[in-house]
Protein backbone atom coordinates (compact mmCIF):
# COMPACT_ATOMS: atom_id res chain seq x y z
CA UNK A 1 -31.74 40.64 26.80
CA UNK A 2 -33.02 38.41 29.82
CA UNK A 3 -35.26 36.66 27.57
CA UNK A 4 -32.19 35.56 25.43
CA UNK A 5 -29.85 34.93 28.35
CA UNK A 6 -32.87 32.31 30.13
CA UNK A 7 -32.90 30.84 26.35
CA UNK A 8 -29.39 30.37 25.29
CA UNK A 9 -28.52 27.53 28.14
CA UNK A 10 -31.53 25.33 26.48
CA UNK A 11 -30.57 26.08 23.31
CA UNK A 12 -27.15 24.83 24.24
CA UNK A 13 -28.20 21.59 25.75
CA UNK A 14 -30.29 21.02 22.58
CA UNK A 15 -27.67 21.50 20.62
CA UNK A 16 -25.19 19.30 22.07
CA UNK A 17 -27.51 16.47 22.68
CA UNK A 18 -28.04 16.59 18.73
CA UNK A 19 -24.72 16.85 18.24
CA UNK A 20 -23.91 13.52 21.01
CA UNK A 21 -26.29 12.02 18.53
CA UNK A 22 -24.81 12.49 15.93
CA UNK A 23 -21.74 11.37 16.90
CA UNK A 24 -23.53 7.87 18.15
CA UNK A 25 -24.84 7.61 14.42
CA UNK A 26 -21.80 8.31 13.22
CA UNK A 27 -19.49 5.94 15.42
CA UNK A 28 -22.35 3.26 14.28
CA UNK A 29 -21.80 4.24 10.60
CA UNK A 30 -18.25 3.91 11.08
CA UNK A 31 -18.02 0.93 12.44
CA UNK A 32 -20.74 -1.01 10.42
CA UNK A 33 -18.47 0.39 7.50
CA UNK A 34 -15.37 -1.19 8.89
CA UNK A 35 -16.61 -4.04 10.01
CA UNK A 36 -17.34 -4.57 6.01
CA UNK A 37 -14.42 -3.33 4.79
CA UNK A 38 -12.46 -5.48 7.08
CA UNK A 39 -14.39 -8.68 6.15
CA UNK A 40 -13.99 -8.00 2.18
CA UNK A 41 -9.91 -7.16 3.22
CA UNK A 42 -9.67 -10.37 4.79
CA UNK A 43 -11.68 -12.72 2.41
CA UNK A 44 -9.40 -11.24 -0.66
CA UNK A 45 -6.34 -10.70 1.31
CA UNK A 46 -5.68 -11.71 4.73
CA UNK A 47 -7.09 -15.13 4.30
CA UNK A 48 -5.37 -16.16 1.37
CA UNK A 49 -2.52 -15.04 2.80
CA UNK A 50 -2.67 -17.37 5.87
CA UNK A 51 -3.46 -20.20 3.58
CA UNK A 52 -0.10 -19.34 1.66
CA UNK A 53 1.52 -18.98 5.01
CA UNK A 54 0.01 -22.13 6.92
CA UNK A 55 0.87 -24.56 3.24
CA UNK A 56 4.11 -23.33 3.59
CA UNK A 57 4.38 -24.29 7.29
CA UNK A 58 3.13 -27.46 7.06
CA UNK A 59 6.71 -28.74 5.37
CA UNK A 60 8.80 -27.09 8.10
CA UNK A 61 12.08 -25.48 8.39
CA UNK A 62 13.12 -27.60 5.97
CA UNK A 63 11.08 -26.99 3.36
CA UNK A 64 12.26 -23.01 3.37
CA UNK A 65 16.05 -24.92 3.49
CA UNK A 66 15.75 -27.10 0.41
CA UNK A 67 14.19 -23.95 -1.26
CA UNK A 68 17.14 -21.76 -0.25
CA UNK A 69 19.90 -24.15 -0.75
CA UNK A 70 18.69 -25.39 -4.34
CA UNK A 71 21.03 -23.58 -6.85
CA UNK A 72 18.30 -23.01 -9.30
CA UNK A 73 16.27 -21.37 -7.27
CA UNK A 74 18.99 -19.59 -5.82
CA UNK A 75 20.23 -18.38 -9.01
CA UNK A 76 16.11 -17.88 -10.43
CA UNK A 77 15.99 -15.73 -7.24
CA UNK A 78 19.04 -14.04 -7.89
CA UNK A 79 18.15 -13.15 -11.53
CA UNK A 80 14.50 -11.90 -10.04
CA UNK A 81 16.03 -9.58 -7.63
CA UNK A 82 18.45 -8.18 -9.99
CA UNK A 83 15.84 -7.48 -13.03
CA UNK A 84 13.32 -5.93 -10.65
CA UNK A 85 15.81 -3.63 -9.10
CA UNK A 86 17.43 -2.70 -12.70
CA UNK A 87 13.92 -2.19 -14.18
CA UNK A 88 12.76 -0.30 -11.34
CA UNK A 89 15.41 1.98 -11.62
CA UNK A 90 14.77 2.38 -15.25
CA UNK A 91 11.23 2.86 -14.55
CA UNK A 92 12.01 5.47 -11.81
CA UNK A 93 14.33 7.52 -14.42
CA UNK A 94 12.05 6.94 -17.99
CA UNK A 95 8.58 7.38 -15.74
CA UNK A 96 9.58 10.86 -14.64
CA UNK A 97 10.74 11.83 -17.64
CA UNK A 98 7.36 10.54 -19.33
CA UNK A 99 5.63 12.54 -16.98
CA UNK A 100 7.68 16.14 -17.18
CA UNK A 101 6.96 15.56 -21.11
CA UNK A 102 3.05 15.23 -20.05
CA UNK A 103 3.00 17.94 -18.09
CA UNK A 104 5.38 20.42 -19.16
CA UNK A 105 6.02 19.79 -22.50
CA UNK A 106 3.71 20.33 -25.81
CA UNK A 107 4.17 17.98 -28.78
CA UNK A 108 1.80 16.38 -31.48
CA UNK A 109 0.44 13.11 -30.35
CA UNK A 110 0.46 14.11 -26.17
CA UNK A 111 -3.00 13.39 -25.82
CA UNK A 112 -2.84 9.54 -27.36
CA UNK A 113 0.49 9.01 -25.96
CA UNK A 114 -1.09 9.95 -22.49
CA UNK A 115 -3.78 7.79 -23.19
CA UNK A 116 -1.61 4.96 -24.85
CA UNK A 117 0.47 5.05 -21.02
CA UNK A 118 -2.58 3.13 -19.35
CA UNK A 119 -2.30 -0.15 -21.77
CA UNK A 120 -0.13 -2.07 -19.89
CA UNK A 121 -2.81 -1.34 -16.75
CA UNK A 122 -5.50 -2.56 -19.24
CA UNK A 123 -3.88 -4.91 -20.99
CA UNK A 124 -3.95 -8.77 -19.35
CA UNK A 125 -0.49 -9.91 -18.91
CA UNK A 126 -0.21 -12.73 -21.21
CA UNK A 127 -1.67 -10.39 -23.47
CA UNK A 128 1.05 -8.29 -23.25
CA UNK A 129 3.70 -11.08 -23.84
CA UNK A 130 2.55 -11.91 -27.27
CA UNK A 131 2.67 -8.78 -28.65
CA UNK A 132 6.34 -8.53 -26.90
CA UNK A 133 6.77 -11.90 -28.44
CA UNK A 134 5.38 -11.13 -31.98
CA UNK A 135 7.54 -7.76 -32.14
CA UNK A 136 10.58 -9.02 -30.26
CA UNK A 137 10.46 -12.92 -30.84
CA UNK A 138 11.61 -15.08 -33.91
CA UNK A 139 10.48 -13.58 -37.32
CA UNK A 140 8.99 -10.60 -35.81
CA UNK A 141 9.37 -6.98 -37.95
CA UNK A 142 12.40 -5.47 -36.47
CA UNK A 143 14.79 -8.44 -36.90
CA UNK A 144 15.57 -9.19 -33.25
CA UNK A 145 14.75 -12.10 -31.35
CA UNK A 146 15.29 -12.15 -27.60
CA UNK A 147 12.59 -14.73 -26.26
CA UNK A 148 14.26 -17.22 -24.00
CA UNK A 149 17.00 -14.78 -23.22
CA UNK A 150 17.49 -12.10 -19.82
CA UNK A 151 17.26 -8.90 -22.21
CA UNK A 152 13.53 -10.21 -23.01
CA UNK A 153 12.56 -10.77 -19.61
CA UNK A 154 13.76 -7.22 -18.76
CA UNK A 155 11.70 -5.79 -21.44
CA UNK A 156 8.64 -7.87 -20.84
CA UNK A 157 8.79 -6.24 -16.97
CA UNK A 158 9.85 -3.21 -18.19
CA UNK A 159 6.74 -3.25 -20.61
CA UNK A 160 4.13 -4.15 -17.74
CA UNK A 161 5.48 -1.56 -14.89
CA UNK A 162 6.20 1.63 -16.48
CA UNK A 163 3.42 3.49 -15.79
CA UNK A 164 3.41 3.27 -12.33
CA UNK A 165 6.28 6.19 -11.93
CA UNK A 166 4.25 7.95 -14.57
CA UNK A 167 1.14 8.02 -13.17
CA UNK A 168 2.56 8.87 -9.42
CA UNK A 169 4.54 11.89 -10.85
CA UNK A 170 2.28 13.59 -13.22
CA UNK A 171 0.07 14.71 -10.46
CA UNK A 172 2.58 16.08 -8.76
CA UNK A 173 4.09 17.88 -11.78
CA UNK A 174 0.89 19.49 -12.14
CA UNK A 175 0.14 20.69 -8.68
CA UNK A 176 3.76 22.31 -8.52
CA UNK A 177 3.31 26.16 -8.70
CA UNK A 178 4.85 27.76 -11.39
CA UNK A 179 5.09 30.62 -9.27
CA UNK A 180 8.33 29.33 -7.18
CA UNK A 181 10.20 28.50 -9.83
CA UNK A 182 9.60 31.81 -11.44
CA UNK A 183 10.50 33.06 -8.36
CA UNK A 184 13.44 31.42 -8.20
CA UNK A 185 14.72 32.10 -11.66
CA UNK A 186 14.18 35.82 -10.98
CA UNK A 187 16.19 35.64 -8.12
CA UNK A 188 19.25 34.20 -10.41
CA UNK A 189 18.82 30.43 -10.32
CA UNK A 190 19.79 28.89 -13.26
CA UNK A 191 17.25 25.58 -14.63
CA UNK A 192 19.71 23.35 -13.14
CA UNK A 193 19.52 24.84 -9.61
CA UNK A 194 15.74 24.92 -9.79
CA UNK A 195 15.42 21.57 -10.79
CA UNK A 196 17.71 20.19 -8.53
CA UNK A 197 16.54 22.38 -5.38
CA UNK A 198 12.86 23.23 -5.88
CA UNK A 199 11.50 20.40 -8.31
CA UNK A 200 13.05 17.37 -7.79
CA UNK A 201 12.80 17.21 -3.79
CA UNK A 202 9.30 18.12 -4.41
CA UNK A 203 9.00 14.76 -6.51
CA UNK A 204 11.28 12.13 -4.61
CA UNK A 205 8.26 10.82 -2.69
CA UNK A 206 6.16 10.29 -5.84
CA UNK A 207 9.02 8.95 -7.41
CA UNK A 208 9.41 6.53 -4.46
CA UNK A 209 6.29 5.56 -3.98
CA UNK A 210 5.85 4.52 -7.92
CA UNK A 211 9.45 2.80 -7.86
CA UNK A 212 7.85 0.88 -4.80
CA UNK A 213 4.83 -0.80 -6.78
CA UNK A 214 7.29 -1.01 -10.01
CA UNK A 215 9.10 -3.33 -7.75
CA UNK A 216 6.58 -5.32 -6.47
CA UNK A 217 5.08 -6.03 -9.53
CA UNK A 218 8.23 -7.04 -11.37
CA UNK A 219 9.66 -9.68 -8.55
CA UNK A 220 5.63 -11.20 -8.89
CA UNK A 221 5.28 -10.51 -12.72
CA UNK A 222 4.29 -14.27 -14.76
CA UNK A 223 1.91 -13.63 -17.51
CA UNK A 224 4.59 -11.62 -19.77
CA UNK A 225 7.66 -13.33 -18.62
CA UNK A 226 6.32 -16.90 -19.32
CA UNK A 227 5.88 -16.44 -22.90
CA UNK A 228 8.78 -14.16 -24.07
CA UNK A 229 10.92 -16.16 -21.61
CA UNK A 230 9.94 -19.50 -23.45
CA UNK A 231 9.86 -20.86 -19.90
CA UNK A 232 13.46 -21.75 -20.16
CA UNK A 233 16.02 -22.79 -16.81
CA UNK A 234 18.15 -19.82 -16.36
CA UNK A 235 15.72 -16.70 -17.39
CA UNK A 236 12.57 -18.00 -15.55
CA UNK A 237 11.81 -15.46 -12.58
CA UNK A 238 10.41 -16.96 -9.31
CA UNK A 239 7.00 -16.92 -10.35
CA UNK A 240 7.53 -19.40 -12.85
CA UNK A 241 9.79 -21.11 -10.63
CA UNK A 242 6.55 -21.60 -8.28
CA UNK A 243 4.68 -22.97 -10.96
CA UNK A 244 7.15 -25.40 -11.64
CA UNK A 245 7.05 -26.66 -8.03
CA UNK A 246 3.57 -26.83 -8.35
CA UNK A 247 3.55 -28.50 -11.89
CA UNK A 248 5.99 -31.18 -9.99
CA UNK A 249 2.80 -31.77 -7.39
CA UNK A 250 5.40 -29.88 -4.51
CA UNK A 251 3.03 -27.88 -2.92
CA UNK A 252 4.78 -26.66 0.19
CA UNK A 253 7.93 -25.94 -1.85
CA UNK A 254 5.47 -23.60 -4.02
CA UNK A 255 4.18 -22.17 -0.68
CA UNK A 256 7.66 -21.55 0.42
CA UNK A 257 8.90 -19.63 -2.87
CA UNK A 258 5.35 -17.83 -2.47
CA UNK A 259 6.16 -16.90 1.01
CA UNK A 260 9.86 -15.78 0.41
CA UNK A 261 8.68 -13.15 -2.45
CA UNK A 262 6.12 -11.84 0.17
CA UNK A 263 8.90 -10.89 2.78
CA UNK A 264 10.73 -9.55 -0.24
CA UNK A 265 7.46 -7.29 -1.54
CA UNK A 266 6.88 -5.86 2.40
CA UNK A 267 10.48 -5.45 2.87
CA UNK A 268 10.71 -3.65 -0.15
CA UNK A 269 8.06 -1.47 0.34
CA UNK A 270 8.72 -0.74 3.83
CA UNK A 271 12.05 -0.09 3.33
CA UNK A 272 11.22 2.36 0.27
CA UNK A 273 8.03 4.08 2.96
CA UNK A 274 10.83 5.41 5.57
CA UNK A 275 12.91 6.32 2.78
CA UNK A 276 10.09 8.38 1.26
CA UNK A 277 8.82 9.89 4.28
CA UNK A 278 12.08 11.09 4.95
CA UNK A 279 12.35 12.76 1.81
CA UNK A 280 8.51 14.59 2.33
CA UNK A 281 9.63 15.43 5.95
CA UNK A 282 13.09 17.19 4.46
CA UNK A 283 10.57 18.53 1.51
């Protein structure tokens, strides 16, 4: 017993000078790993960013004024806002419901439909707005035609961000026990109460955080909406509004528009981070 009391101190020493080491190698590892991370970050992001930022600058206040105060810009910004929010809500209603059919349902075809989910990922956007174009567009099968109109521009987004909401939910859907709810259905809860008590808080932050990149992609969507929106004044978005200041060699008005949907995308998503933390702190 004295022979194991005299050893354990060294022991001990050993052991935490190892672990000290460790913790050195690791605290290296870590920061040669951050150090890279934060270089790649900033050449893709941060950089480009600052360029947008300092070419925007370089007109002045006034540059962001003439933007602001042109009417069709106003009204293209207008029309952005409005389609993004009205297809992110769409996407936030049809993307759960996508997903609960994934998850909970069974049906022929649930494997390729769950496959057929990820095309608009896959699919470049310009891609994606000539086959809106050839099925929606003049002559195409079905008999409709809404290029150059709002209701085409709406699809077009709607086409490119739906499975963000579907792709945030269906994880959750599957984690969920099955337990509770059975639990809660024994008890006497009808389906109603369980899905409004027990499921759906438990998806409101997956929900949120899909309707979040739904929105940022649809007020920066161009590929899709140039071609089914035949570029036309009055259902261009402000993406092709920046390319039109660019086209017309006015950089710093491009910058500006550029600039303006940036504090739109943070604010956004931001605004849509407290309101989903709230919702997993209540969960």
């Amino acid at each position: 017993m004295a022979l194991l009391a005299s050893a354990n101190p060294a022991s001990t020493r050993t052991g935490r000078r190892r672990t000290a080491g460790s913790a050195r190698r690791l605290t290296r590892t870590t920061g040669l790993g951050l150090g890279m991370a934060m270089l790649w970050f900033s050449l893709l992001v941060l950089i480009p960013l600052a360029a947008v930022i300092v070419a925007a600058a370089g007109g002045g206040w006034s540059t962001f004024r003439d933007v602001l105060t042109d009417p069709g810009t106003v009204a293209t910004l207008r029309f952005t806002l409005t389609t993004a929010v009205l297809v992110t809500l769409l996407n936030a209603v049809m993307g759960t419901l996508i997903a609960w059919l994934l998850v909970r349902d069974r049906f022929p075809g649930k494997a390729l439909l769950d496959l057929v989910i990820d095309i608009p990922f896959a699919m470049p956007t310009i891609v994606a707005g000539l086959v809106l174009l050839a099925l929606y567009g003049h002559g195409g099968p079905l008999g409709v035609d809404v290029s150059g109109t709002k209701l085409g521009v709406v699809l077009a987004i709607a086409f490119v961000t739906l499975p963000f909401v579907v792709r945030a939910v269906q994880p959750v859907l599957q984690a969920l026990e099955a337990d509770v709810e059975d639990a809660a259905a024994s008890l006497g809860a009808s389906r109603a109460t369980i899905m409004r008590r027990i499921i759906l808080p438990s998806l409101v932050p997956a929900i949120t955080a899909g309707a979040s990149l739904s929105f940022a992609r649809a007020i920066s969507e161009y590929g899709s909406v140039v071609l089914i929106s035949m570029n036309a004044r009055g259902v261009d978005v402000m993406s092709t509004e920046t390319y039109r200041y660019i086209e017309g060699g006015d950089t710093a008005a491009a910058a500006a528009v550029a600039v303006i949907l940036l504090v739109i995308a943070l604010a956004s998503t931001v605004v849509l981070d407290v309101l989903q933390r709230t919702a997993a702190r209540r969960d």
